[in-house]
C-alpha atoms as a PDB file:
ATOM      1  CA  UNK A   1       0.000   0.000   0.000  1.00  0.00           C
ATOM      2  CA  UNK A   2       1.475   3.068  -0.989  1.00  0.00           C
ATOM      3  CA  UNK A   3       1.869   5.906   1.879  1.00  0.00           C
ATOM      4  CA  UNK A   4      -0.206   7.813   0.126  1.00  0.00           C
ATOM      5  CA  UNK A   5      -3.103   5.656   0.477  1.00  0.00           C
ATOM      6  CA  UNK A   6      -3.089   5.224   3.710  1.00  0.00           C
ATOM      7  CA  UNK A   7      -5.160   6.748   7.050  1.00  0.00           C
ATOM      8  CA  UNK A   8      -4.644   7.579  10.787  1.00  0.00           C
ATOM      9  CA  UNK A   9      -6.628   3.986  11.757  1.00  0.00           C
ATOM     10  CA  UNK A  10      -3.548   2.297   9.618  1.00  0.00           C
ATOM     11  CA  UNK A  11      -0.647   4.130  11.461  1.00  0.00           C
ATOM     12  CA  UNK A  12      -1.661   4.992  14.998  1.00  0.00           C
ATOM     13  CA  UNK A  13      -1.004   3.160  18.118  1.00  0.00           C
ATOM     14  CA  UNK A  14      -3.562   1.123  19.427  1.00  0.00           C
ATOM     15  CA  UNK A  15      -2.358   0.674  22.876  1.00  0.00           C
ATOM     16  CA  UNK A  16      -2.853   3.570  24.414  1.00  0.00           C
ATOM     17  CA  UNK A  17      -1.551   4.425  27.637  1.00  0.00           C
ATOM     18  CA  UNK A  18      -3.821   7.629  29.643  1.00  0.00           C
ATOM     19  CA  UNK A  19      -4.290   9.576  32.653  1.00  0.00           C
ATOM     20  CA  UNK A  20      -6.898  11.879  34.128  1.00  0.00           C
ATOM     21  CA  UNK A  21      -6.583  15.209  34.664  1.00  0.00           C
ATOM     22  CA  UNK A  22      -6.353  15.339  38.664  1.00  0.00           C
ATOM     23  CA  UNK A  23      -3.664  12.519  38.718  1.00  0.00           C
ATOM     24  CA  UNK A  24      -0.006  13.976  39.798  1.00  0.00           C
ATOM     25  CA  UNK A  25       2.875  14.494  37.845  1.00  0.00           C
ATOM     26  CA  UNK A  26       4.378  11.877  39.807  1.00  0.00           C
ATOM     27  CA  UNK A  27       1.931   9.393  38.719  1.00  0.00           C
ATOM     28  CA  UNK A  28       2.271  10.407  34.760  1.00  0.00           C
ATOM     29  CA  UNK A  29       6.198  10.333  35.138  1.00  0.00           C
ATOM     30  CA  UNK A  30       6.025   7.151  36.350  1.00  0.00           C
ATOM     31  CA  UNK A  31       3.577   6.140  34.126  1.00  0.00           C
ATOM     32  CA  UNK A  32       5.335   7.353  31.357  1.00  0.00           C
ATOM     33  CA  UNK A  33       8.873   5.637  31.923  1.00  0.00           C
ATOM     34  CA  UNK A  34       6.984   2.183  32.777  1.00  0.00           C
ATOM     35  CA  UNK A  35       5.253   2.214  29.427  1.00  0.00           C
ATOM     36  CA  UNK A  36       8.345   3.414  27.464  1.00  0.00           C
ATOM     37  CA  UNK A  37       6.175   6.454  25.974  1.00  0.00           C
ATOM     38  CA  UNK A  38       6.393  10.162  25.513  1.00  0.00           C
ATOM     39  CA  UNK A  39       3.177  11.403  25.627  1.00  0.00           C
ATOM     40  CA  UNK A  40      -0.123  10.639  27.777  1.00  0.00           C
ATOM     41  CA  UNK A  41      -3.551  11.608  26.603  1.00  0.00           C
ATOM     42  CA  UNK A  42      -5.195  13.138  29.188  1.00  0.00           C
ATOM     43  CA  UNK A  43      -8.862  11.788  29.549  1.00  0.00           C
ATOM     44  CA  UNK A  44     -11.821  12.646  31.885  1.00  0.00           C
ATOM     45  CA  UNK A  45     -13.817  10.173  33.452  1.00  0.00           C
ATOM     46  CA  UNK A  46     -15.972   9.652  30.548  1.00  0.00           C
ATOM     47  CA  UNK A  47     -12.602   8.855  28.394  1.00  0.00           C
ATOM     48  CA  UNK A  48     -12.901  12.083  26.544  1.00  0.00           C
ATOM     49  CA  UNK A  49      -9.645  14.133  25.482  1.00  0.00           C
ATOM     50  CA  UNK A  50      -8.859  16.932  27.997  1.00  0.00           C
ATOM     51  CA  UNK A  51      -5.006  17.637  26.207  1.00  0.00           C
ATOM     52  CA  UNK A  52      -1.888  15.641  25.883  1.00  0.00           C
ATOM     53  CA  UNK A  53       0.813  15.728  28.772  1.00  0.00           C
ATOM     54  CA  UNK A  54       4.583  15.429  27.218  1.00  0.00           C
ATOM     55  CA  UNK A  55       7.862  14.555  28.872  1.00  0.00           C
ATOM     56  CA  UNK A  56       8.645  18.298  27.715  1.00  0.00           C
ATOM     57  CA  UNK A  57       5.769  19.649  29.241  1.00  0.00           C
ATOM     58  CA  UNK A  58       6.405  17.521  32.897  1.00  0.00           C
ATOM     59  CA  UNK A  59      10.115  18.650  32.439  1.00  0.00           C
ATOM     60  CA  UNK A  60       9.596  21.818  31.954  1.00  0.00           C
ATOM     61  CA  UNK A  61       7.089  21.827  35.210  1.00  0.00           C
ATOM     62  CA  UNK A  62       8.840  20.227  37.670  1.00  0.00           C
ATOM     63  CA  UNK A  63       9.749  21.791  40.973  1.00  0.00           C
ATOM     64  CA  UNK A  64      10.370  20.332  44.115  1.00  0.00           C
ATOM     65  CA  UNK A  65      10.420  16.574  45.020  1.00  0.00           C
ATOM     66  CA  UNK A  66       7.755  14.127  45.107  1.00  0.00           C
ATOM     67  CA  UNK A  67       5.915  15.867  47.667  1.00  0.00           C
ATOM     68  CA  UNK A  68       5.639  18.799  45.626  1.00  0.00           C
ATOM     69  CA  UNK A  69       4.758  16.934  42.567  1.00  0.00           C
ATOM     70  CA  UNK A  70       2.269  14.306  44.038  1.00  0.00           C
ATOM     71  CA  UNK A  71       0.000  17.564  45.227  1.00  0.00           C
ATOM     72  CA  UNK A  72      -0.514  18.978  41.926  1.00  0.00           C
ATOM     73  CA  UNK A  73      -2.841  17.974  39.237  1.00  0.00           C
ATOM     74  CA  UNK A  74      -1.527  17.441  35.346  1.00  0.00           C
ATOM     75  CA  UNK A  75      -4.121  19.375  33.892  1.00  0.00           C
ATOM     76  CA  UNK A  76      -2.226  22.482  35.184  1.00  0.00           C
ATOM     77  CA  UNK A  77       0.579  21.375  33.010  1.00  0.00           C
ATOM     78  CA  UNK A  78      -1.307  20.799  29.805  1.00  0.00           C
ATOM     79  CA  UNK A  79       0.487  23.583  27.392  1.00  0.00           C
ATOM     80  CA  UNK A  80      -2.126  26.500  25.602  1.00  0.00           C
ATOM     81  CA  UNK A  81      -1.668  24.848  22.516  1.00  0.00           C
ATOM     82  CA  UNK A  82      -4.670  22.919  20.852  1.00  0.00           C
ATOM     83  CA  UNK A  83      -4.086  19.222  20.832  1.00  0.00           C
ATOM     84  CA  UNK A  84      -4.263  17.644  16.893  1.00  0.00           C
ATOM     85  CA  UNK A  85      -7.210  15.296  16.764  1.00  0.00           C
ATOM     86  CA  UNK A  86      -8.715  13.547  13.678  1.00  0.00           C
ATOM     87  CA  UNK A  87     -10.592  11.349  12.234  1.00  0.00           C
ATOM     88  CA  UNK A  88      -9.650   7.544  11.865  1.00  0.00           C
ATOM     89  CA  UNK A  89     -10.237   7.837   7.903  1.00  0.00           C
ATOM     90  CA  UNK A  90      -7.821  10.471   7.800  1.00  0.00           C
ATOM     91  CA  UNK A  91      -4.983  10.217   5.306  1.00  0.00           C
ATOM     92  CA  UNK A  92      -1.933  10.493   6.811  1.00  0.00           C
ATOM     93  CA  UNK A  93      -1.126  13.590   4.463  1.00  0.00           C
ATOM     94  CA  UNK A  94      -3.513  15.547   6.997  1.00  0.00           C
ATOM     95  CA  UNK A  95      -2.543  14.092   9.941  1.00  0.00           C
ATOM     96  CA  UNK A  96       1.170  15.545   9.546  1.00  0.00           C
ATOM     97  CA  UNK A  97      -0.380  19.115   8.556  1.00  0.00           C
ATOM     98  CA  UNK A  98      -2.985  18.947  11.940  1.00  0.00           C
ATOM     99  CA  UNK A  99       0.268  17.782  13.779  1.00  0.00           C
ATOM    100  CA  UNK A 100       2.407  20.510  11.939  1.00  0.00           C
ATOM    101  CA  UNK A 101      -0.792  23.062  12.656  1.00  0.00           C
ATOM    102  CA  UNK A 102      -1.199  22.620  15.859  1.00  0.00           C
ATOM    103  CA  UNK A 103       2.546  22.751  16.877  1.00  0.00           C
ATOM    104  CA  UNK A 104       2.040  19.255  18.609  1.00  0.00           C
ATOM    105  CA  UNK A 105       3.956  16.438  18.012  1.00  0.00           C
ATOM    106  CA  UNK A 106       1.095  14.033  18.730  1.00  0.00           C
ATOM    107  CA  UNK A 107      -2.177  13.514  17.104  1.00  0.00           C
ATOM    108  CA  UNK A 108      -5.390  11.813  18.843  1.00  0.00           C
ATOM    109  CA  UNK A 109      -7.536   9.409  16.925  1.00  0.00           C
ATOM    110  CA  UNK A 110     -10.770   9.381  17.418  1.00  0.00           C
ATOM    111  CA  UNK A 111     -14.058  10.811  17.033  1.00  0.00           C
ATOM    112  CA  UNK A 112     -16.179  13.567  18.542  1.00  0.00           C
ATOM    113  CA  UNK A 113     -13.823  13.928  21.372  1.00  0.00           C
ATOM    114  CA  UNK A 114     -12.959  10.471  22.309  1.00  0.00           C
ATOM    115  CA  UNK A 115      -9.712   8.481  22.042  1.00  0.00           C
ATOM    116  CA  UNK A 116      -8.665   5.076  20.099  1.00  0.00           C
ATOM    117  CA  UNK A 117      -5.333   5.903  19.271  1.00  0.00           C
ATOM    118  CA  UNK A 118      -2.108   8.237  18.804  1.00  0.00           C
ATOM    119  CA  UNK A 119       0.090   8.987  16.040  1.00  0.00           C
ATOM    120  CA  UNK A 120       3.559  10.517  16.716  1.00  0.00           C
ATOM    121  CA  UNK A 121       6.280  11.332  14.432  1.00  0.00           C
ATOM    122  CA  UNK A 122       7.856   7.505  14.691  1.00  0.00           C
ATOM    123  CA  UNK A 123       4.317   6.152  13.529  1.00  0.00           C
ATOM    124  CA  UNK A 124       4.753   8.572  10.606  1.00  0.00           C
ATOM    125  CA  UNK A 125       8.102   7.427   9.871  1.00  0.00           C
ATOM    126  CA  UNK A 126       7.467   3.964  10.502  1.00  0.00           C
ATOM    127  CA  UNK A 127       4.855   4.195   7.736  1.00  0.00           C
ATOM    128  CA  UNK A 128       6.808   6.541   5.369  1.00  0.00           C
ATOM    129  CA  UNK A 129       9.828   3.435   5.571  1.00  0.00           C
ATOM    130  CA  UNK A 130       6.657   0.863   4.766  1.00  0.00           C
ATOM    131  CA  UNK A 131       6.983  -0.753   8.399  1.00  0.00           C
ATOM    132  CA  UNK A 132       3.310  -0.756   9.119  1.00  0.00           C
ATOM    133  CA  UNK A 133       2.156  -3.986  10.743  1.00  0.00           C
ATOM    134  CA  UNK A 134      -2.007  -4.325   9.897  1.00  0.00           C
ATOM    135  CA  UNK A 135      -3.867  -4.368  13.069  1.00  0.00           C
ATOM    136  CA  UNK A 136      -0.079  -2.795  15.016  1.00  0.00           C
ATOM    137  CA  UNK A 137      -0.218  -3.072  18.629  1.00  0.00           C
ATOM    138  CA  UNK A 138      -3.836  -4.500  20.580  1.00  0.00           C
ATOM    139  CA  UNK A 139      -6.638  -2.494  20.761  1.00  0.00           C
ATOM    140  CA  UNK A 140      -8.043  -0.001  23.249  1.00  0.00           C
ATOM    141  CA  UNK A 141      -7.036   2.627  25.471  1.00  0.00           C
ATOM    142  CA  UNK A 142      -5.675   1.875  29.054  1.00  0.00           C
ATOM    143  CA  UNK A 143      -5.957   4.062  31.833  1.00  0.00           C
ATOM    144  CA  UNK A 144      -2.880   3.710  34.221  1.00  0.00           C
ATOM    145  CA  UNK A 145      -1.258   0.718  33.802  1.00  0.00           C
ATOM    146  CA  UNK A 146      -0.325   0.694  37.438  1.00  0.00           C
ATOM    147  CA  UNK A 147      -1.468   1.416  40.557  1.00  0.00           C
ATOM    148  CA  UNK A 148       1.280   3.497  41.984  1.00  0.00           C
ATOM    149  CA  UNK A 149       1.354   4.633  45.455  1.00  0.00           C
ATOM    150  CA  UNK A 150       3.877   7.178  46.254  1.00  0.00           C
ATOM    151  CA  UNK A 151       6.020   6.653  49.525  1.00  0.00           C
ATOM    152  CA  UNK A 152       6.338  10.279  50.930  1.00  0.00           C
ATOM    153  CA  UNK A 153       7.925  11.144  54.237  1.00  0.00           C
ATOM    154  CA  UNK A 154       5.658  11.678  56.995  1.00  0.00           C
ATOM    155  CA  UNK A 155       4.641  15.371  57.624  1.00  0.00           C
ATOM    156  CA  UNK A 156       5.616  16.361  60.654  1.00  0.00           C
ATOM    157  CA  UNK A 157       2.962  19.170  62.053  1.00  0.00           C
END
């Protein structure tokens, strides 16, 4: 199939790794380095898309230790940019302009608001170098993968 040809549904990653928006930084750090990815969607209750949290935009927010960063919720962090979302049937000719657009280097699949997948630039590439796999990764998105619970110091009053 010819990259051309093909649409956001072919290239995106199925597996989709999320947190909500009153979860800690702490909790999408570790989150992040346990699933070996750079970017969470950030989801309400009702698995719509509130924004999508980066390692740049935790980075560039972090202050303190843990105790400072378990007390503050990621939706804080999410950047003033609009997040890229389209359609599954989207060629991937669009998706790199809503990407480009939006000055985001990840776009959200899904419609009306919801999420089934992410593309980044390595699902881009992948497909640009014909290294799509039909069907790549398993379906759905997963809230936390874990169920962290930070180990903080006792305060002392």
């Amino acid at each position: 199939m010819s990259v051309e040809a093909m649409t956001a549904d072919q290239v995106m990653s199925r597996l989709v790794v999320t947190v909500e928006p009153d979860e800690s930084p702490l909790m999408a750090w570790e989150l992040m380095r346990r699933a070996g990815v750079h970017h969470l969607p950030v989801v309400d209750s009702s698995c719509r898309l509130v924004g999508v949290l980066s390692r740049e935009d935790l980075a560039a927010h972090w202050s303190g230790g843990p105790a400072e960063q378990s007390q503050v919720p990621v939706a804080r962090l999410l950047g003033e940019c609009s997040c890229a979302q389209v359609a599954p049937d989207t060629p991937i000719s669009e998706v790199a302009a809503a990407m480009l657009d939006s000055g985001t280097v990840a776009c959200v699949v899904g419609p009306d608001g919801t999420v089934i997948g992410l593309i980044t630039p390595t699902d881009l590439l992948r497909a640009l170098a014909g290294r799509v796999t039909p069907g790549q990764g398993s379906a759905g998105v997963r809230g936390g993968m874990f169920h962290l619970e930070p180990v903080l110091p006792p305060r002392t009053p």
